[in-house]
Protein backbone atom coordinates (compact mmCIF):
# COMPACT_ATOMS: atom_id res chain seq x y z
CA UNK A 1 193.42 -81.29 -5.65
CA UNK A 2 195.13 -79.01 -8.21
CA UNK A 3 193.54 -75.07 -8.53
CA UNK A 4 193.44 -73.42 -12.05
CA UNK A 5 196.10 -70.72 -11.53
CA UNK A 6 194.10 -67.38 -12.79
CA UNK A 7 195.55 -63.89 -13.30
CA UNK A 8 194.73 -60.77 -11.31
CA UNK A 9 193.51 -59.33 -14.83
CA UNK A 10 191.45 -62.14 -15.71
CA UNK A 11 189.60 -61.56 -12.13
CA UNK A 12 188.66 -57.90 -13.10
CA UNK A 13 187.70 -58.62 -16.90
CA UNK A 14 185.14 -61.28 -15.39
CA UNK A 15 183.36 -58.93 -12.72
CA UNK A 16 183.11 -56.03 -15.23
CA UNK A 17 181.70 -58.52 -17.59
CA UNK A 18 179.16 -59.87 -14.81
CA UNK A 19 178.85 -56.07 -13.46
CA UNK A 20 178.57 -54.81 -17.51
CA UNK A 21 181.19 -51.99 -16.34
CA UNK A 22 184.08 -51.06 -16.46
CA UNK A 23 186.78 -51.65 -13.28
CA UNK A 24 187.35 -47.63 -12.94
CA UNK A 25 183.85 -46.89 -12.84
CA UNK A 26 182.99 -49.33 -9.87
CA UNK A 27 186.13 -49.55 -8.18
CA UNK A 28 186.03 -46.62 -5.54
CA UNK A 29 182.04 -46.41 -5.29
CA UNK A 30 181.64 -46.11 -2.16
CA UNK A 31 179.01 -48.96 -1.15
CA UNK A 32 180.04 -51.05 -4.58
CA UNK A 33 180.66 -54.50 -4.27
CA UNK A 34 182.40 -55.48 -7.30
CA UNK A 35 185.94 -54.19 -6.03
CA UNK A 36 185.30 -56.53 -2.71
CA UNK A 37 184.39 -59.55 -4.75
CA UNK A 38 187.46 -59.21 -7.26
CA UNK A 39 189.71 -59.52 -4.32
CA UNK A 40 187.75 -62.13 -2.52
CA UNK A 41 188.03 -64.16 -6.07
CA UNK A 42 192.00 -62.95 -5.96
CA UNK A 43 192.36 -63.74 -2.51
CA UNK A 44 190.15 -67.51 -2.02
CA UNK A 45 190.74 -68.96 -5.76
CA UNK A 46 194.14 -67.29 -7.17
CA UNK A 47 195.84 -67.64 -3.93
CA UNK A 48 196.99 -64.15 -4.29
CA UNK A 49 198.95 -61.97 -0.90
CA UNK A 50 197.07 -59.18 1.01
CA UNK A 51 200.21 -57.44 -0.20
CA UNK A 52 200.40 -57.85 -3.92
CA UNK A 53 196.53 -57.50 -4.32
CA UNK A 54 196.99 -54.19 -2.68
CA UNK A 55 199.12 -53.26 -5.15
CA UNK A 56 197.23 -54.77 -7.95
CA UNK A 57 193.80 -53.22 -6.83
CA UNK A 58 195.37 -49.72 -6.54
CA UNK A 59 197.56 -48.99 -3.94
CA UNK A 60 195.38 -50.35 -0.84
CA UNK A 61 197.10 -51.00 2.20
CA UNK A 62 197.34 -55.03 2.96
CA UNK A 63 195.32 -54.59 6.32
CA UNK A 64 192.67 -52.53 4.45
CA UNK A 65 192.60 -54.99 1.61
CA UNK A 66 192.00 -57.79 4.35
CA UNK A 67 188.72 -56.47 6.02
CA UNK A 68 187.48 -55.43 2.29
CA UNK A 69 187.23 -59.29 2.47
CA UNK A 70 186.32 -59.80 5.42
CA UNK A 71 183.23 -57.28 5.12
CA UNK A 72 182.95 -58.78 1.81
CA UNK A 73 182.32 -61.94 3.24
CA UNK A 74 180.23 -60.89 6.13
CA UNK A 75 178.17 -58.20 4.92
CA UNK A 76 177.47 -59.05 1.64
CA UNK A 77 177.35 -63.27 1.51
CA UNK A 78 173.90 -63.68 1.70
CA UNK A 79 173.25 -61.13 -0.97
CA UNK A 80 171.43 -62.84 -4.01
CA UNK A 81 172.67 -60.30 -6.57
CA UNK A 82 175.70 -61.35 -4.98
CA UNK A 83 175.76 -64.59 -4.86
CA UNK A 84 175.00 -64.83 -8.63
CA UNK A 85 177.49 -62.27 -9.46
CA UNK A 86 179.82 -64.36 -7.20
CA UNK A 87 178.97 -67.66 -9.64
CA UNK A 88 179.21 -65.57 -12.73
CA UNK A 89 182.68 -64.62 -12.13
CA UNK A 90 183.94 -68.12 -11.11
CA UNK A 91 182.62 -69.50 -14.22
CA UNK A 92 183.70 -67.28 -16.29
CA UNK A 93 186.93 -68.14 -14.52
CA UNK A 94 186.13 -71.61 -14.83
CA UNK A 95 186.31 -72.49 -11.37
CA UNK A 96 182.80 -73.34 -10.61
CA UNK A 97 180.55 -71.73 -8.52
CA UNK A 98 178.07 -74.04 -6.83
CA UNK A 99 178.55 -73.81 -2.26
CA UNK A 100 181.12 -71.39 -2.33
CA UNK A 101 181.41 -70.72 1.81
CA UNK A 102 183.91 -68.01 2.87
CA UNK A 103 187.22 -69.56 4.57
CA UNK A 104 187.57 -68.97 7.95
């Protein structure tokens, strides 16, 4: 099954658009989500490195950028303003959104 290549960029423009902010303002709040999800989205459904979304999200550290997702997935999956914000974003990205499961 072929995956819709999609751009770090296009990522970020689709949680501030679900968030209705912008990527600086929600980006280093401490307790904030949105930064988590983008690389989760990055990460799952671009097929982006730990590396290069370090880079991309800032200057984060590969390990650090790996238990952001990890948390991300733990702490935050069963979220419902989550979850919808999760679905938001992959349609927007048209990826779909419906029984999204973190990979193990």
């Amino acid at each position: 099954m072929l995956r819709k290549e999609v751009k770090w960029e296009e990522v970020v423009r689709a949680v501030e658009k679900t968030k209705g902010e912008s990527w600086d303002a929600f980006a280093d709040r401490h307790g904030d989500w949105g930064r988590d999800l983008a690389l989760w989205v990055a990460r799952r459904r671009a097929g982006m490195t730990l590396r290069n979304l370090g880079v991309v999200a800032g200057g984060m550290d590969y390990s650090a950028v790996s238990e952001a997702i990890r948390y991300f997935e733990r702490k935050r999956w069963n979220s419902r303003e989550v979850i919808r914000a999760r679905t938001r974003v992959l349609q927007f990205l048209n990826l779909g959104g419906q029984g999204q499961k973190p990979l193990k």
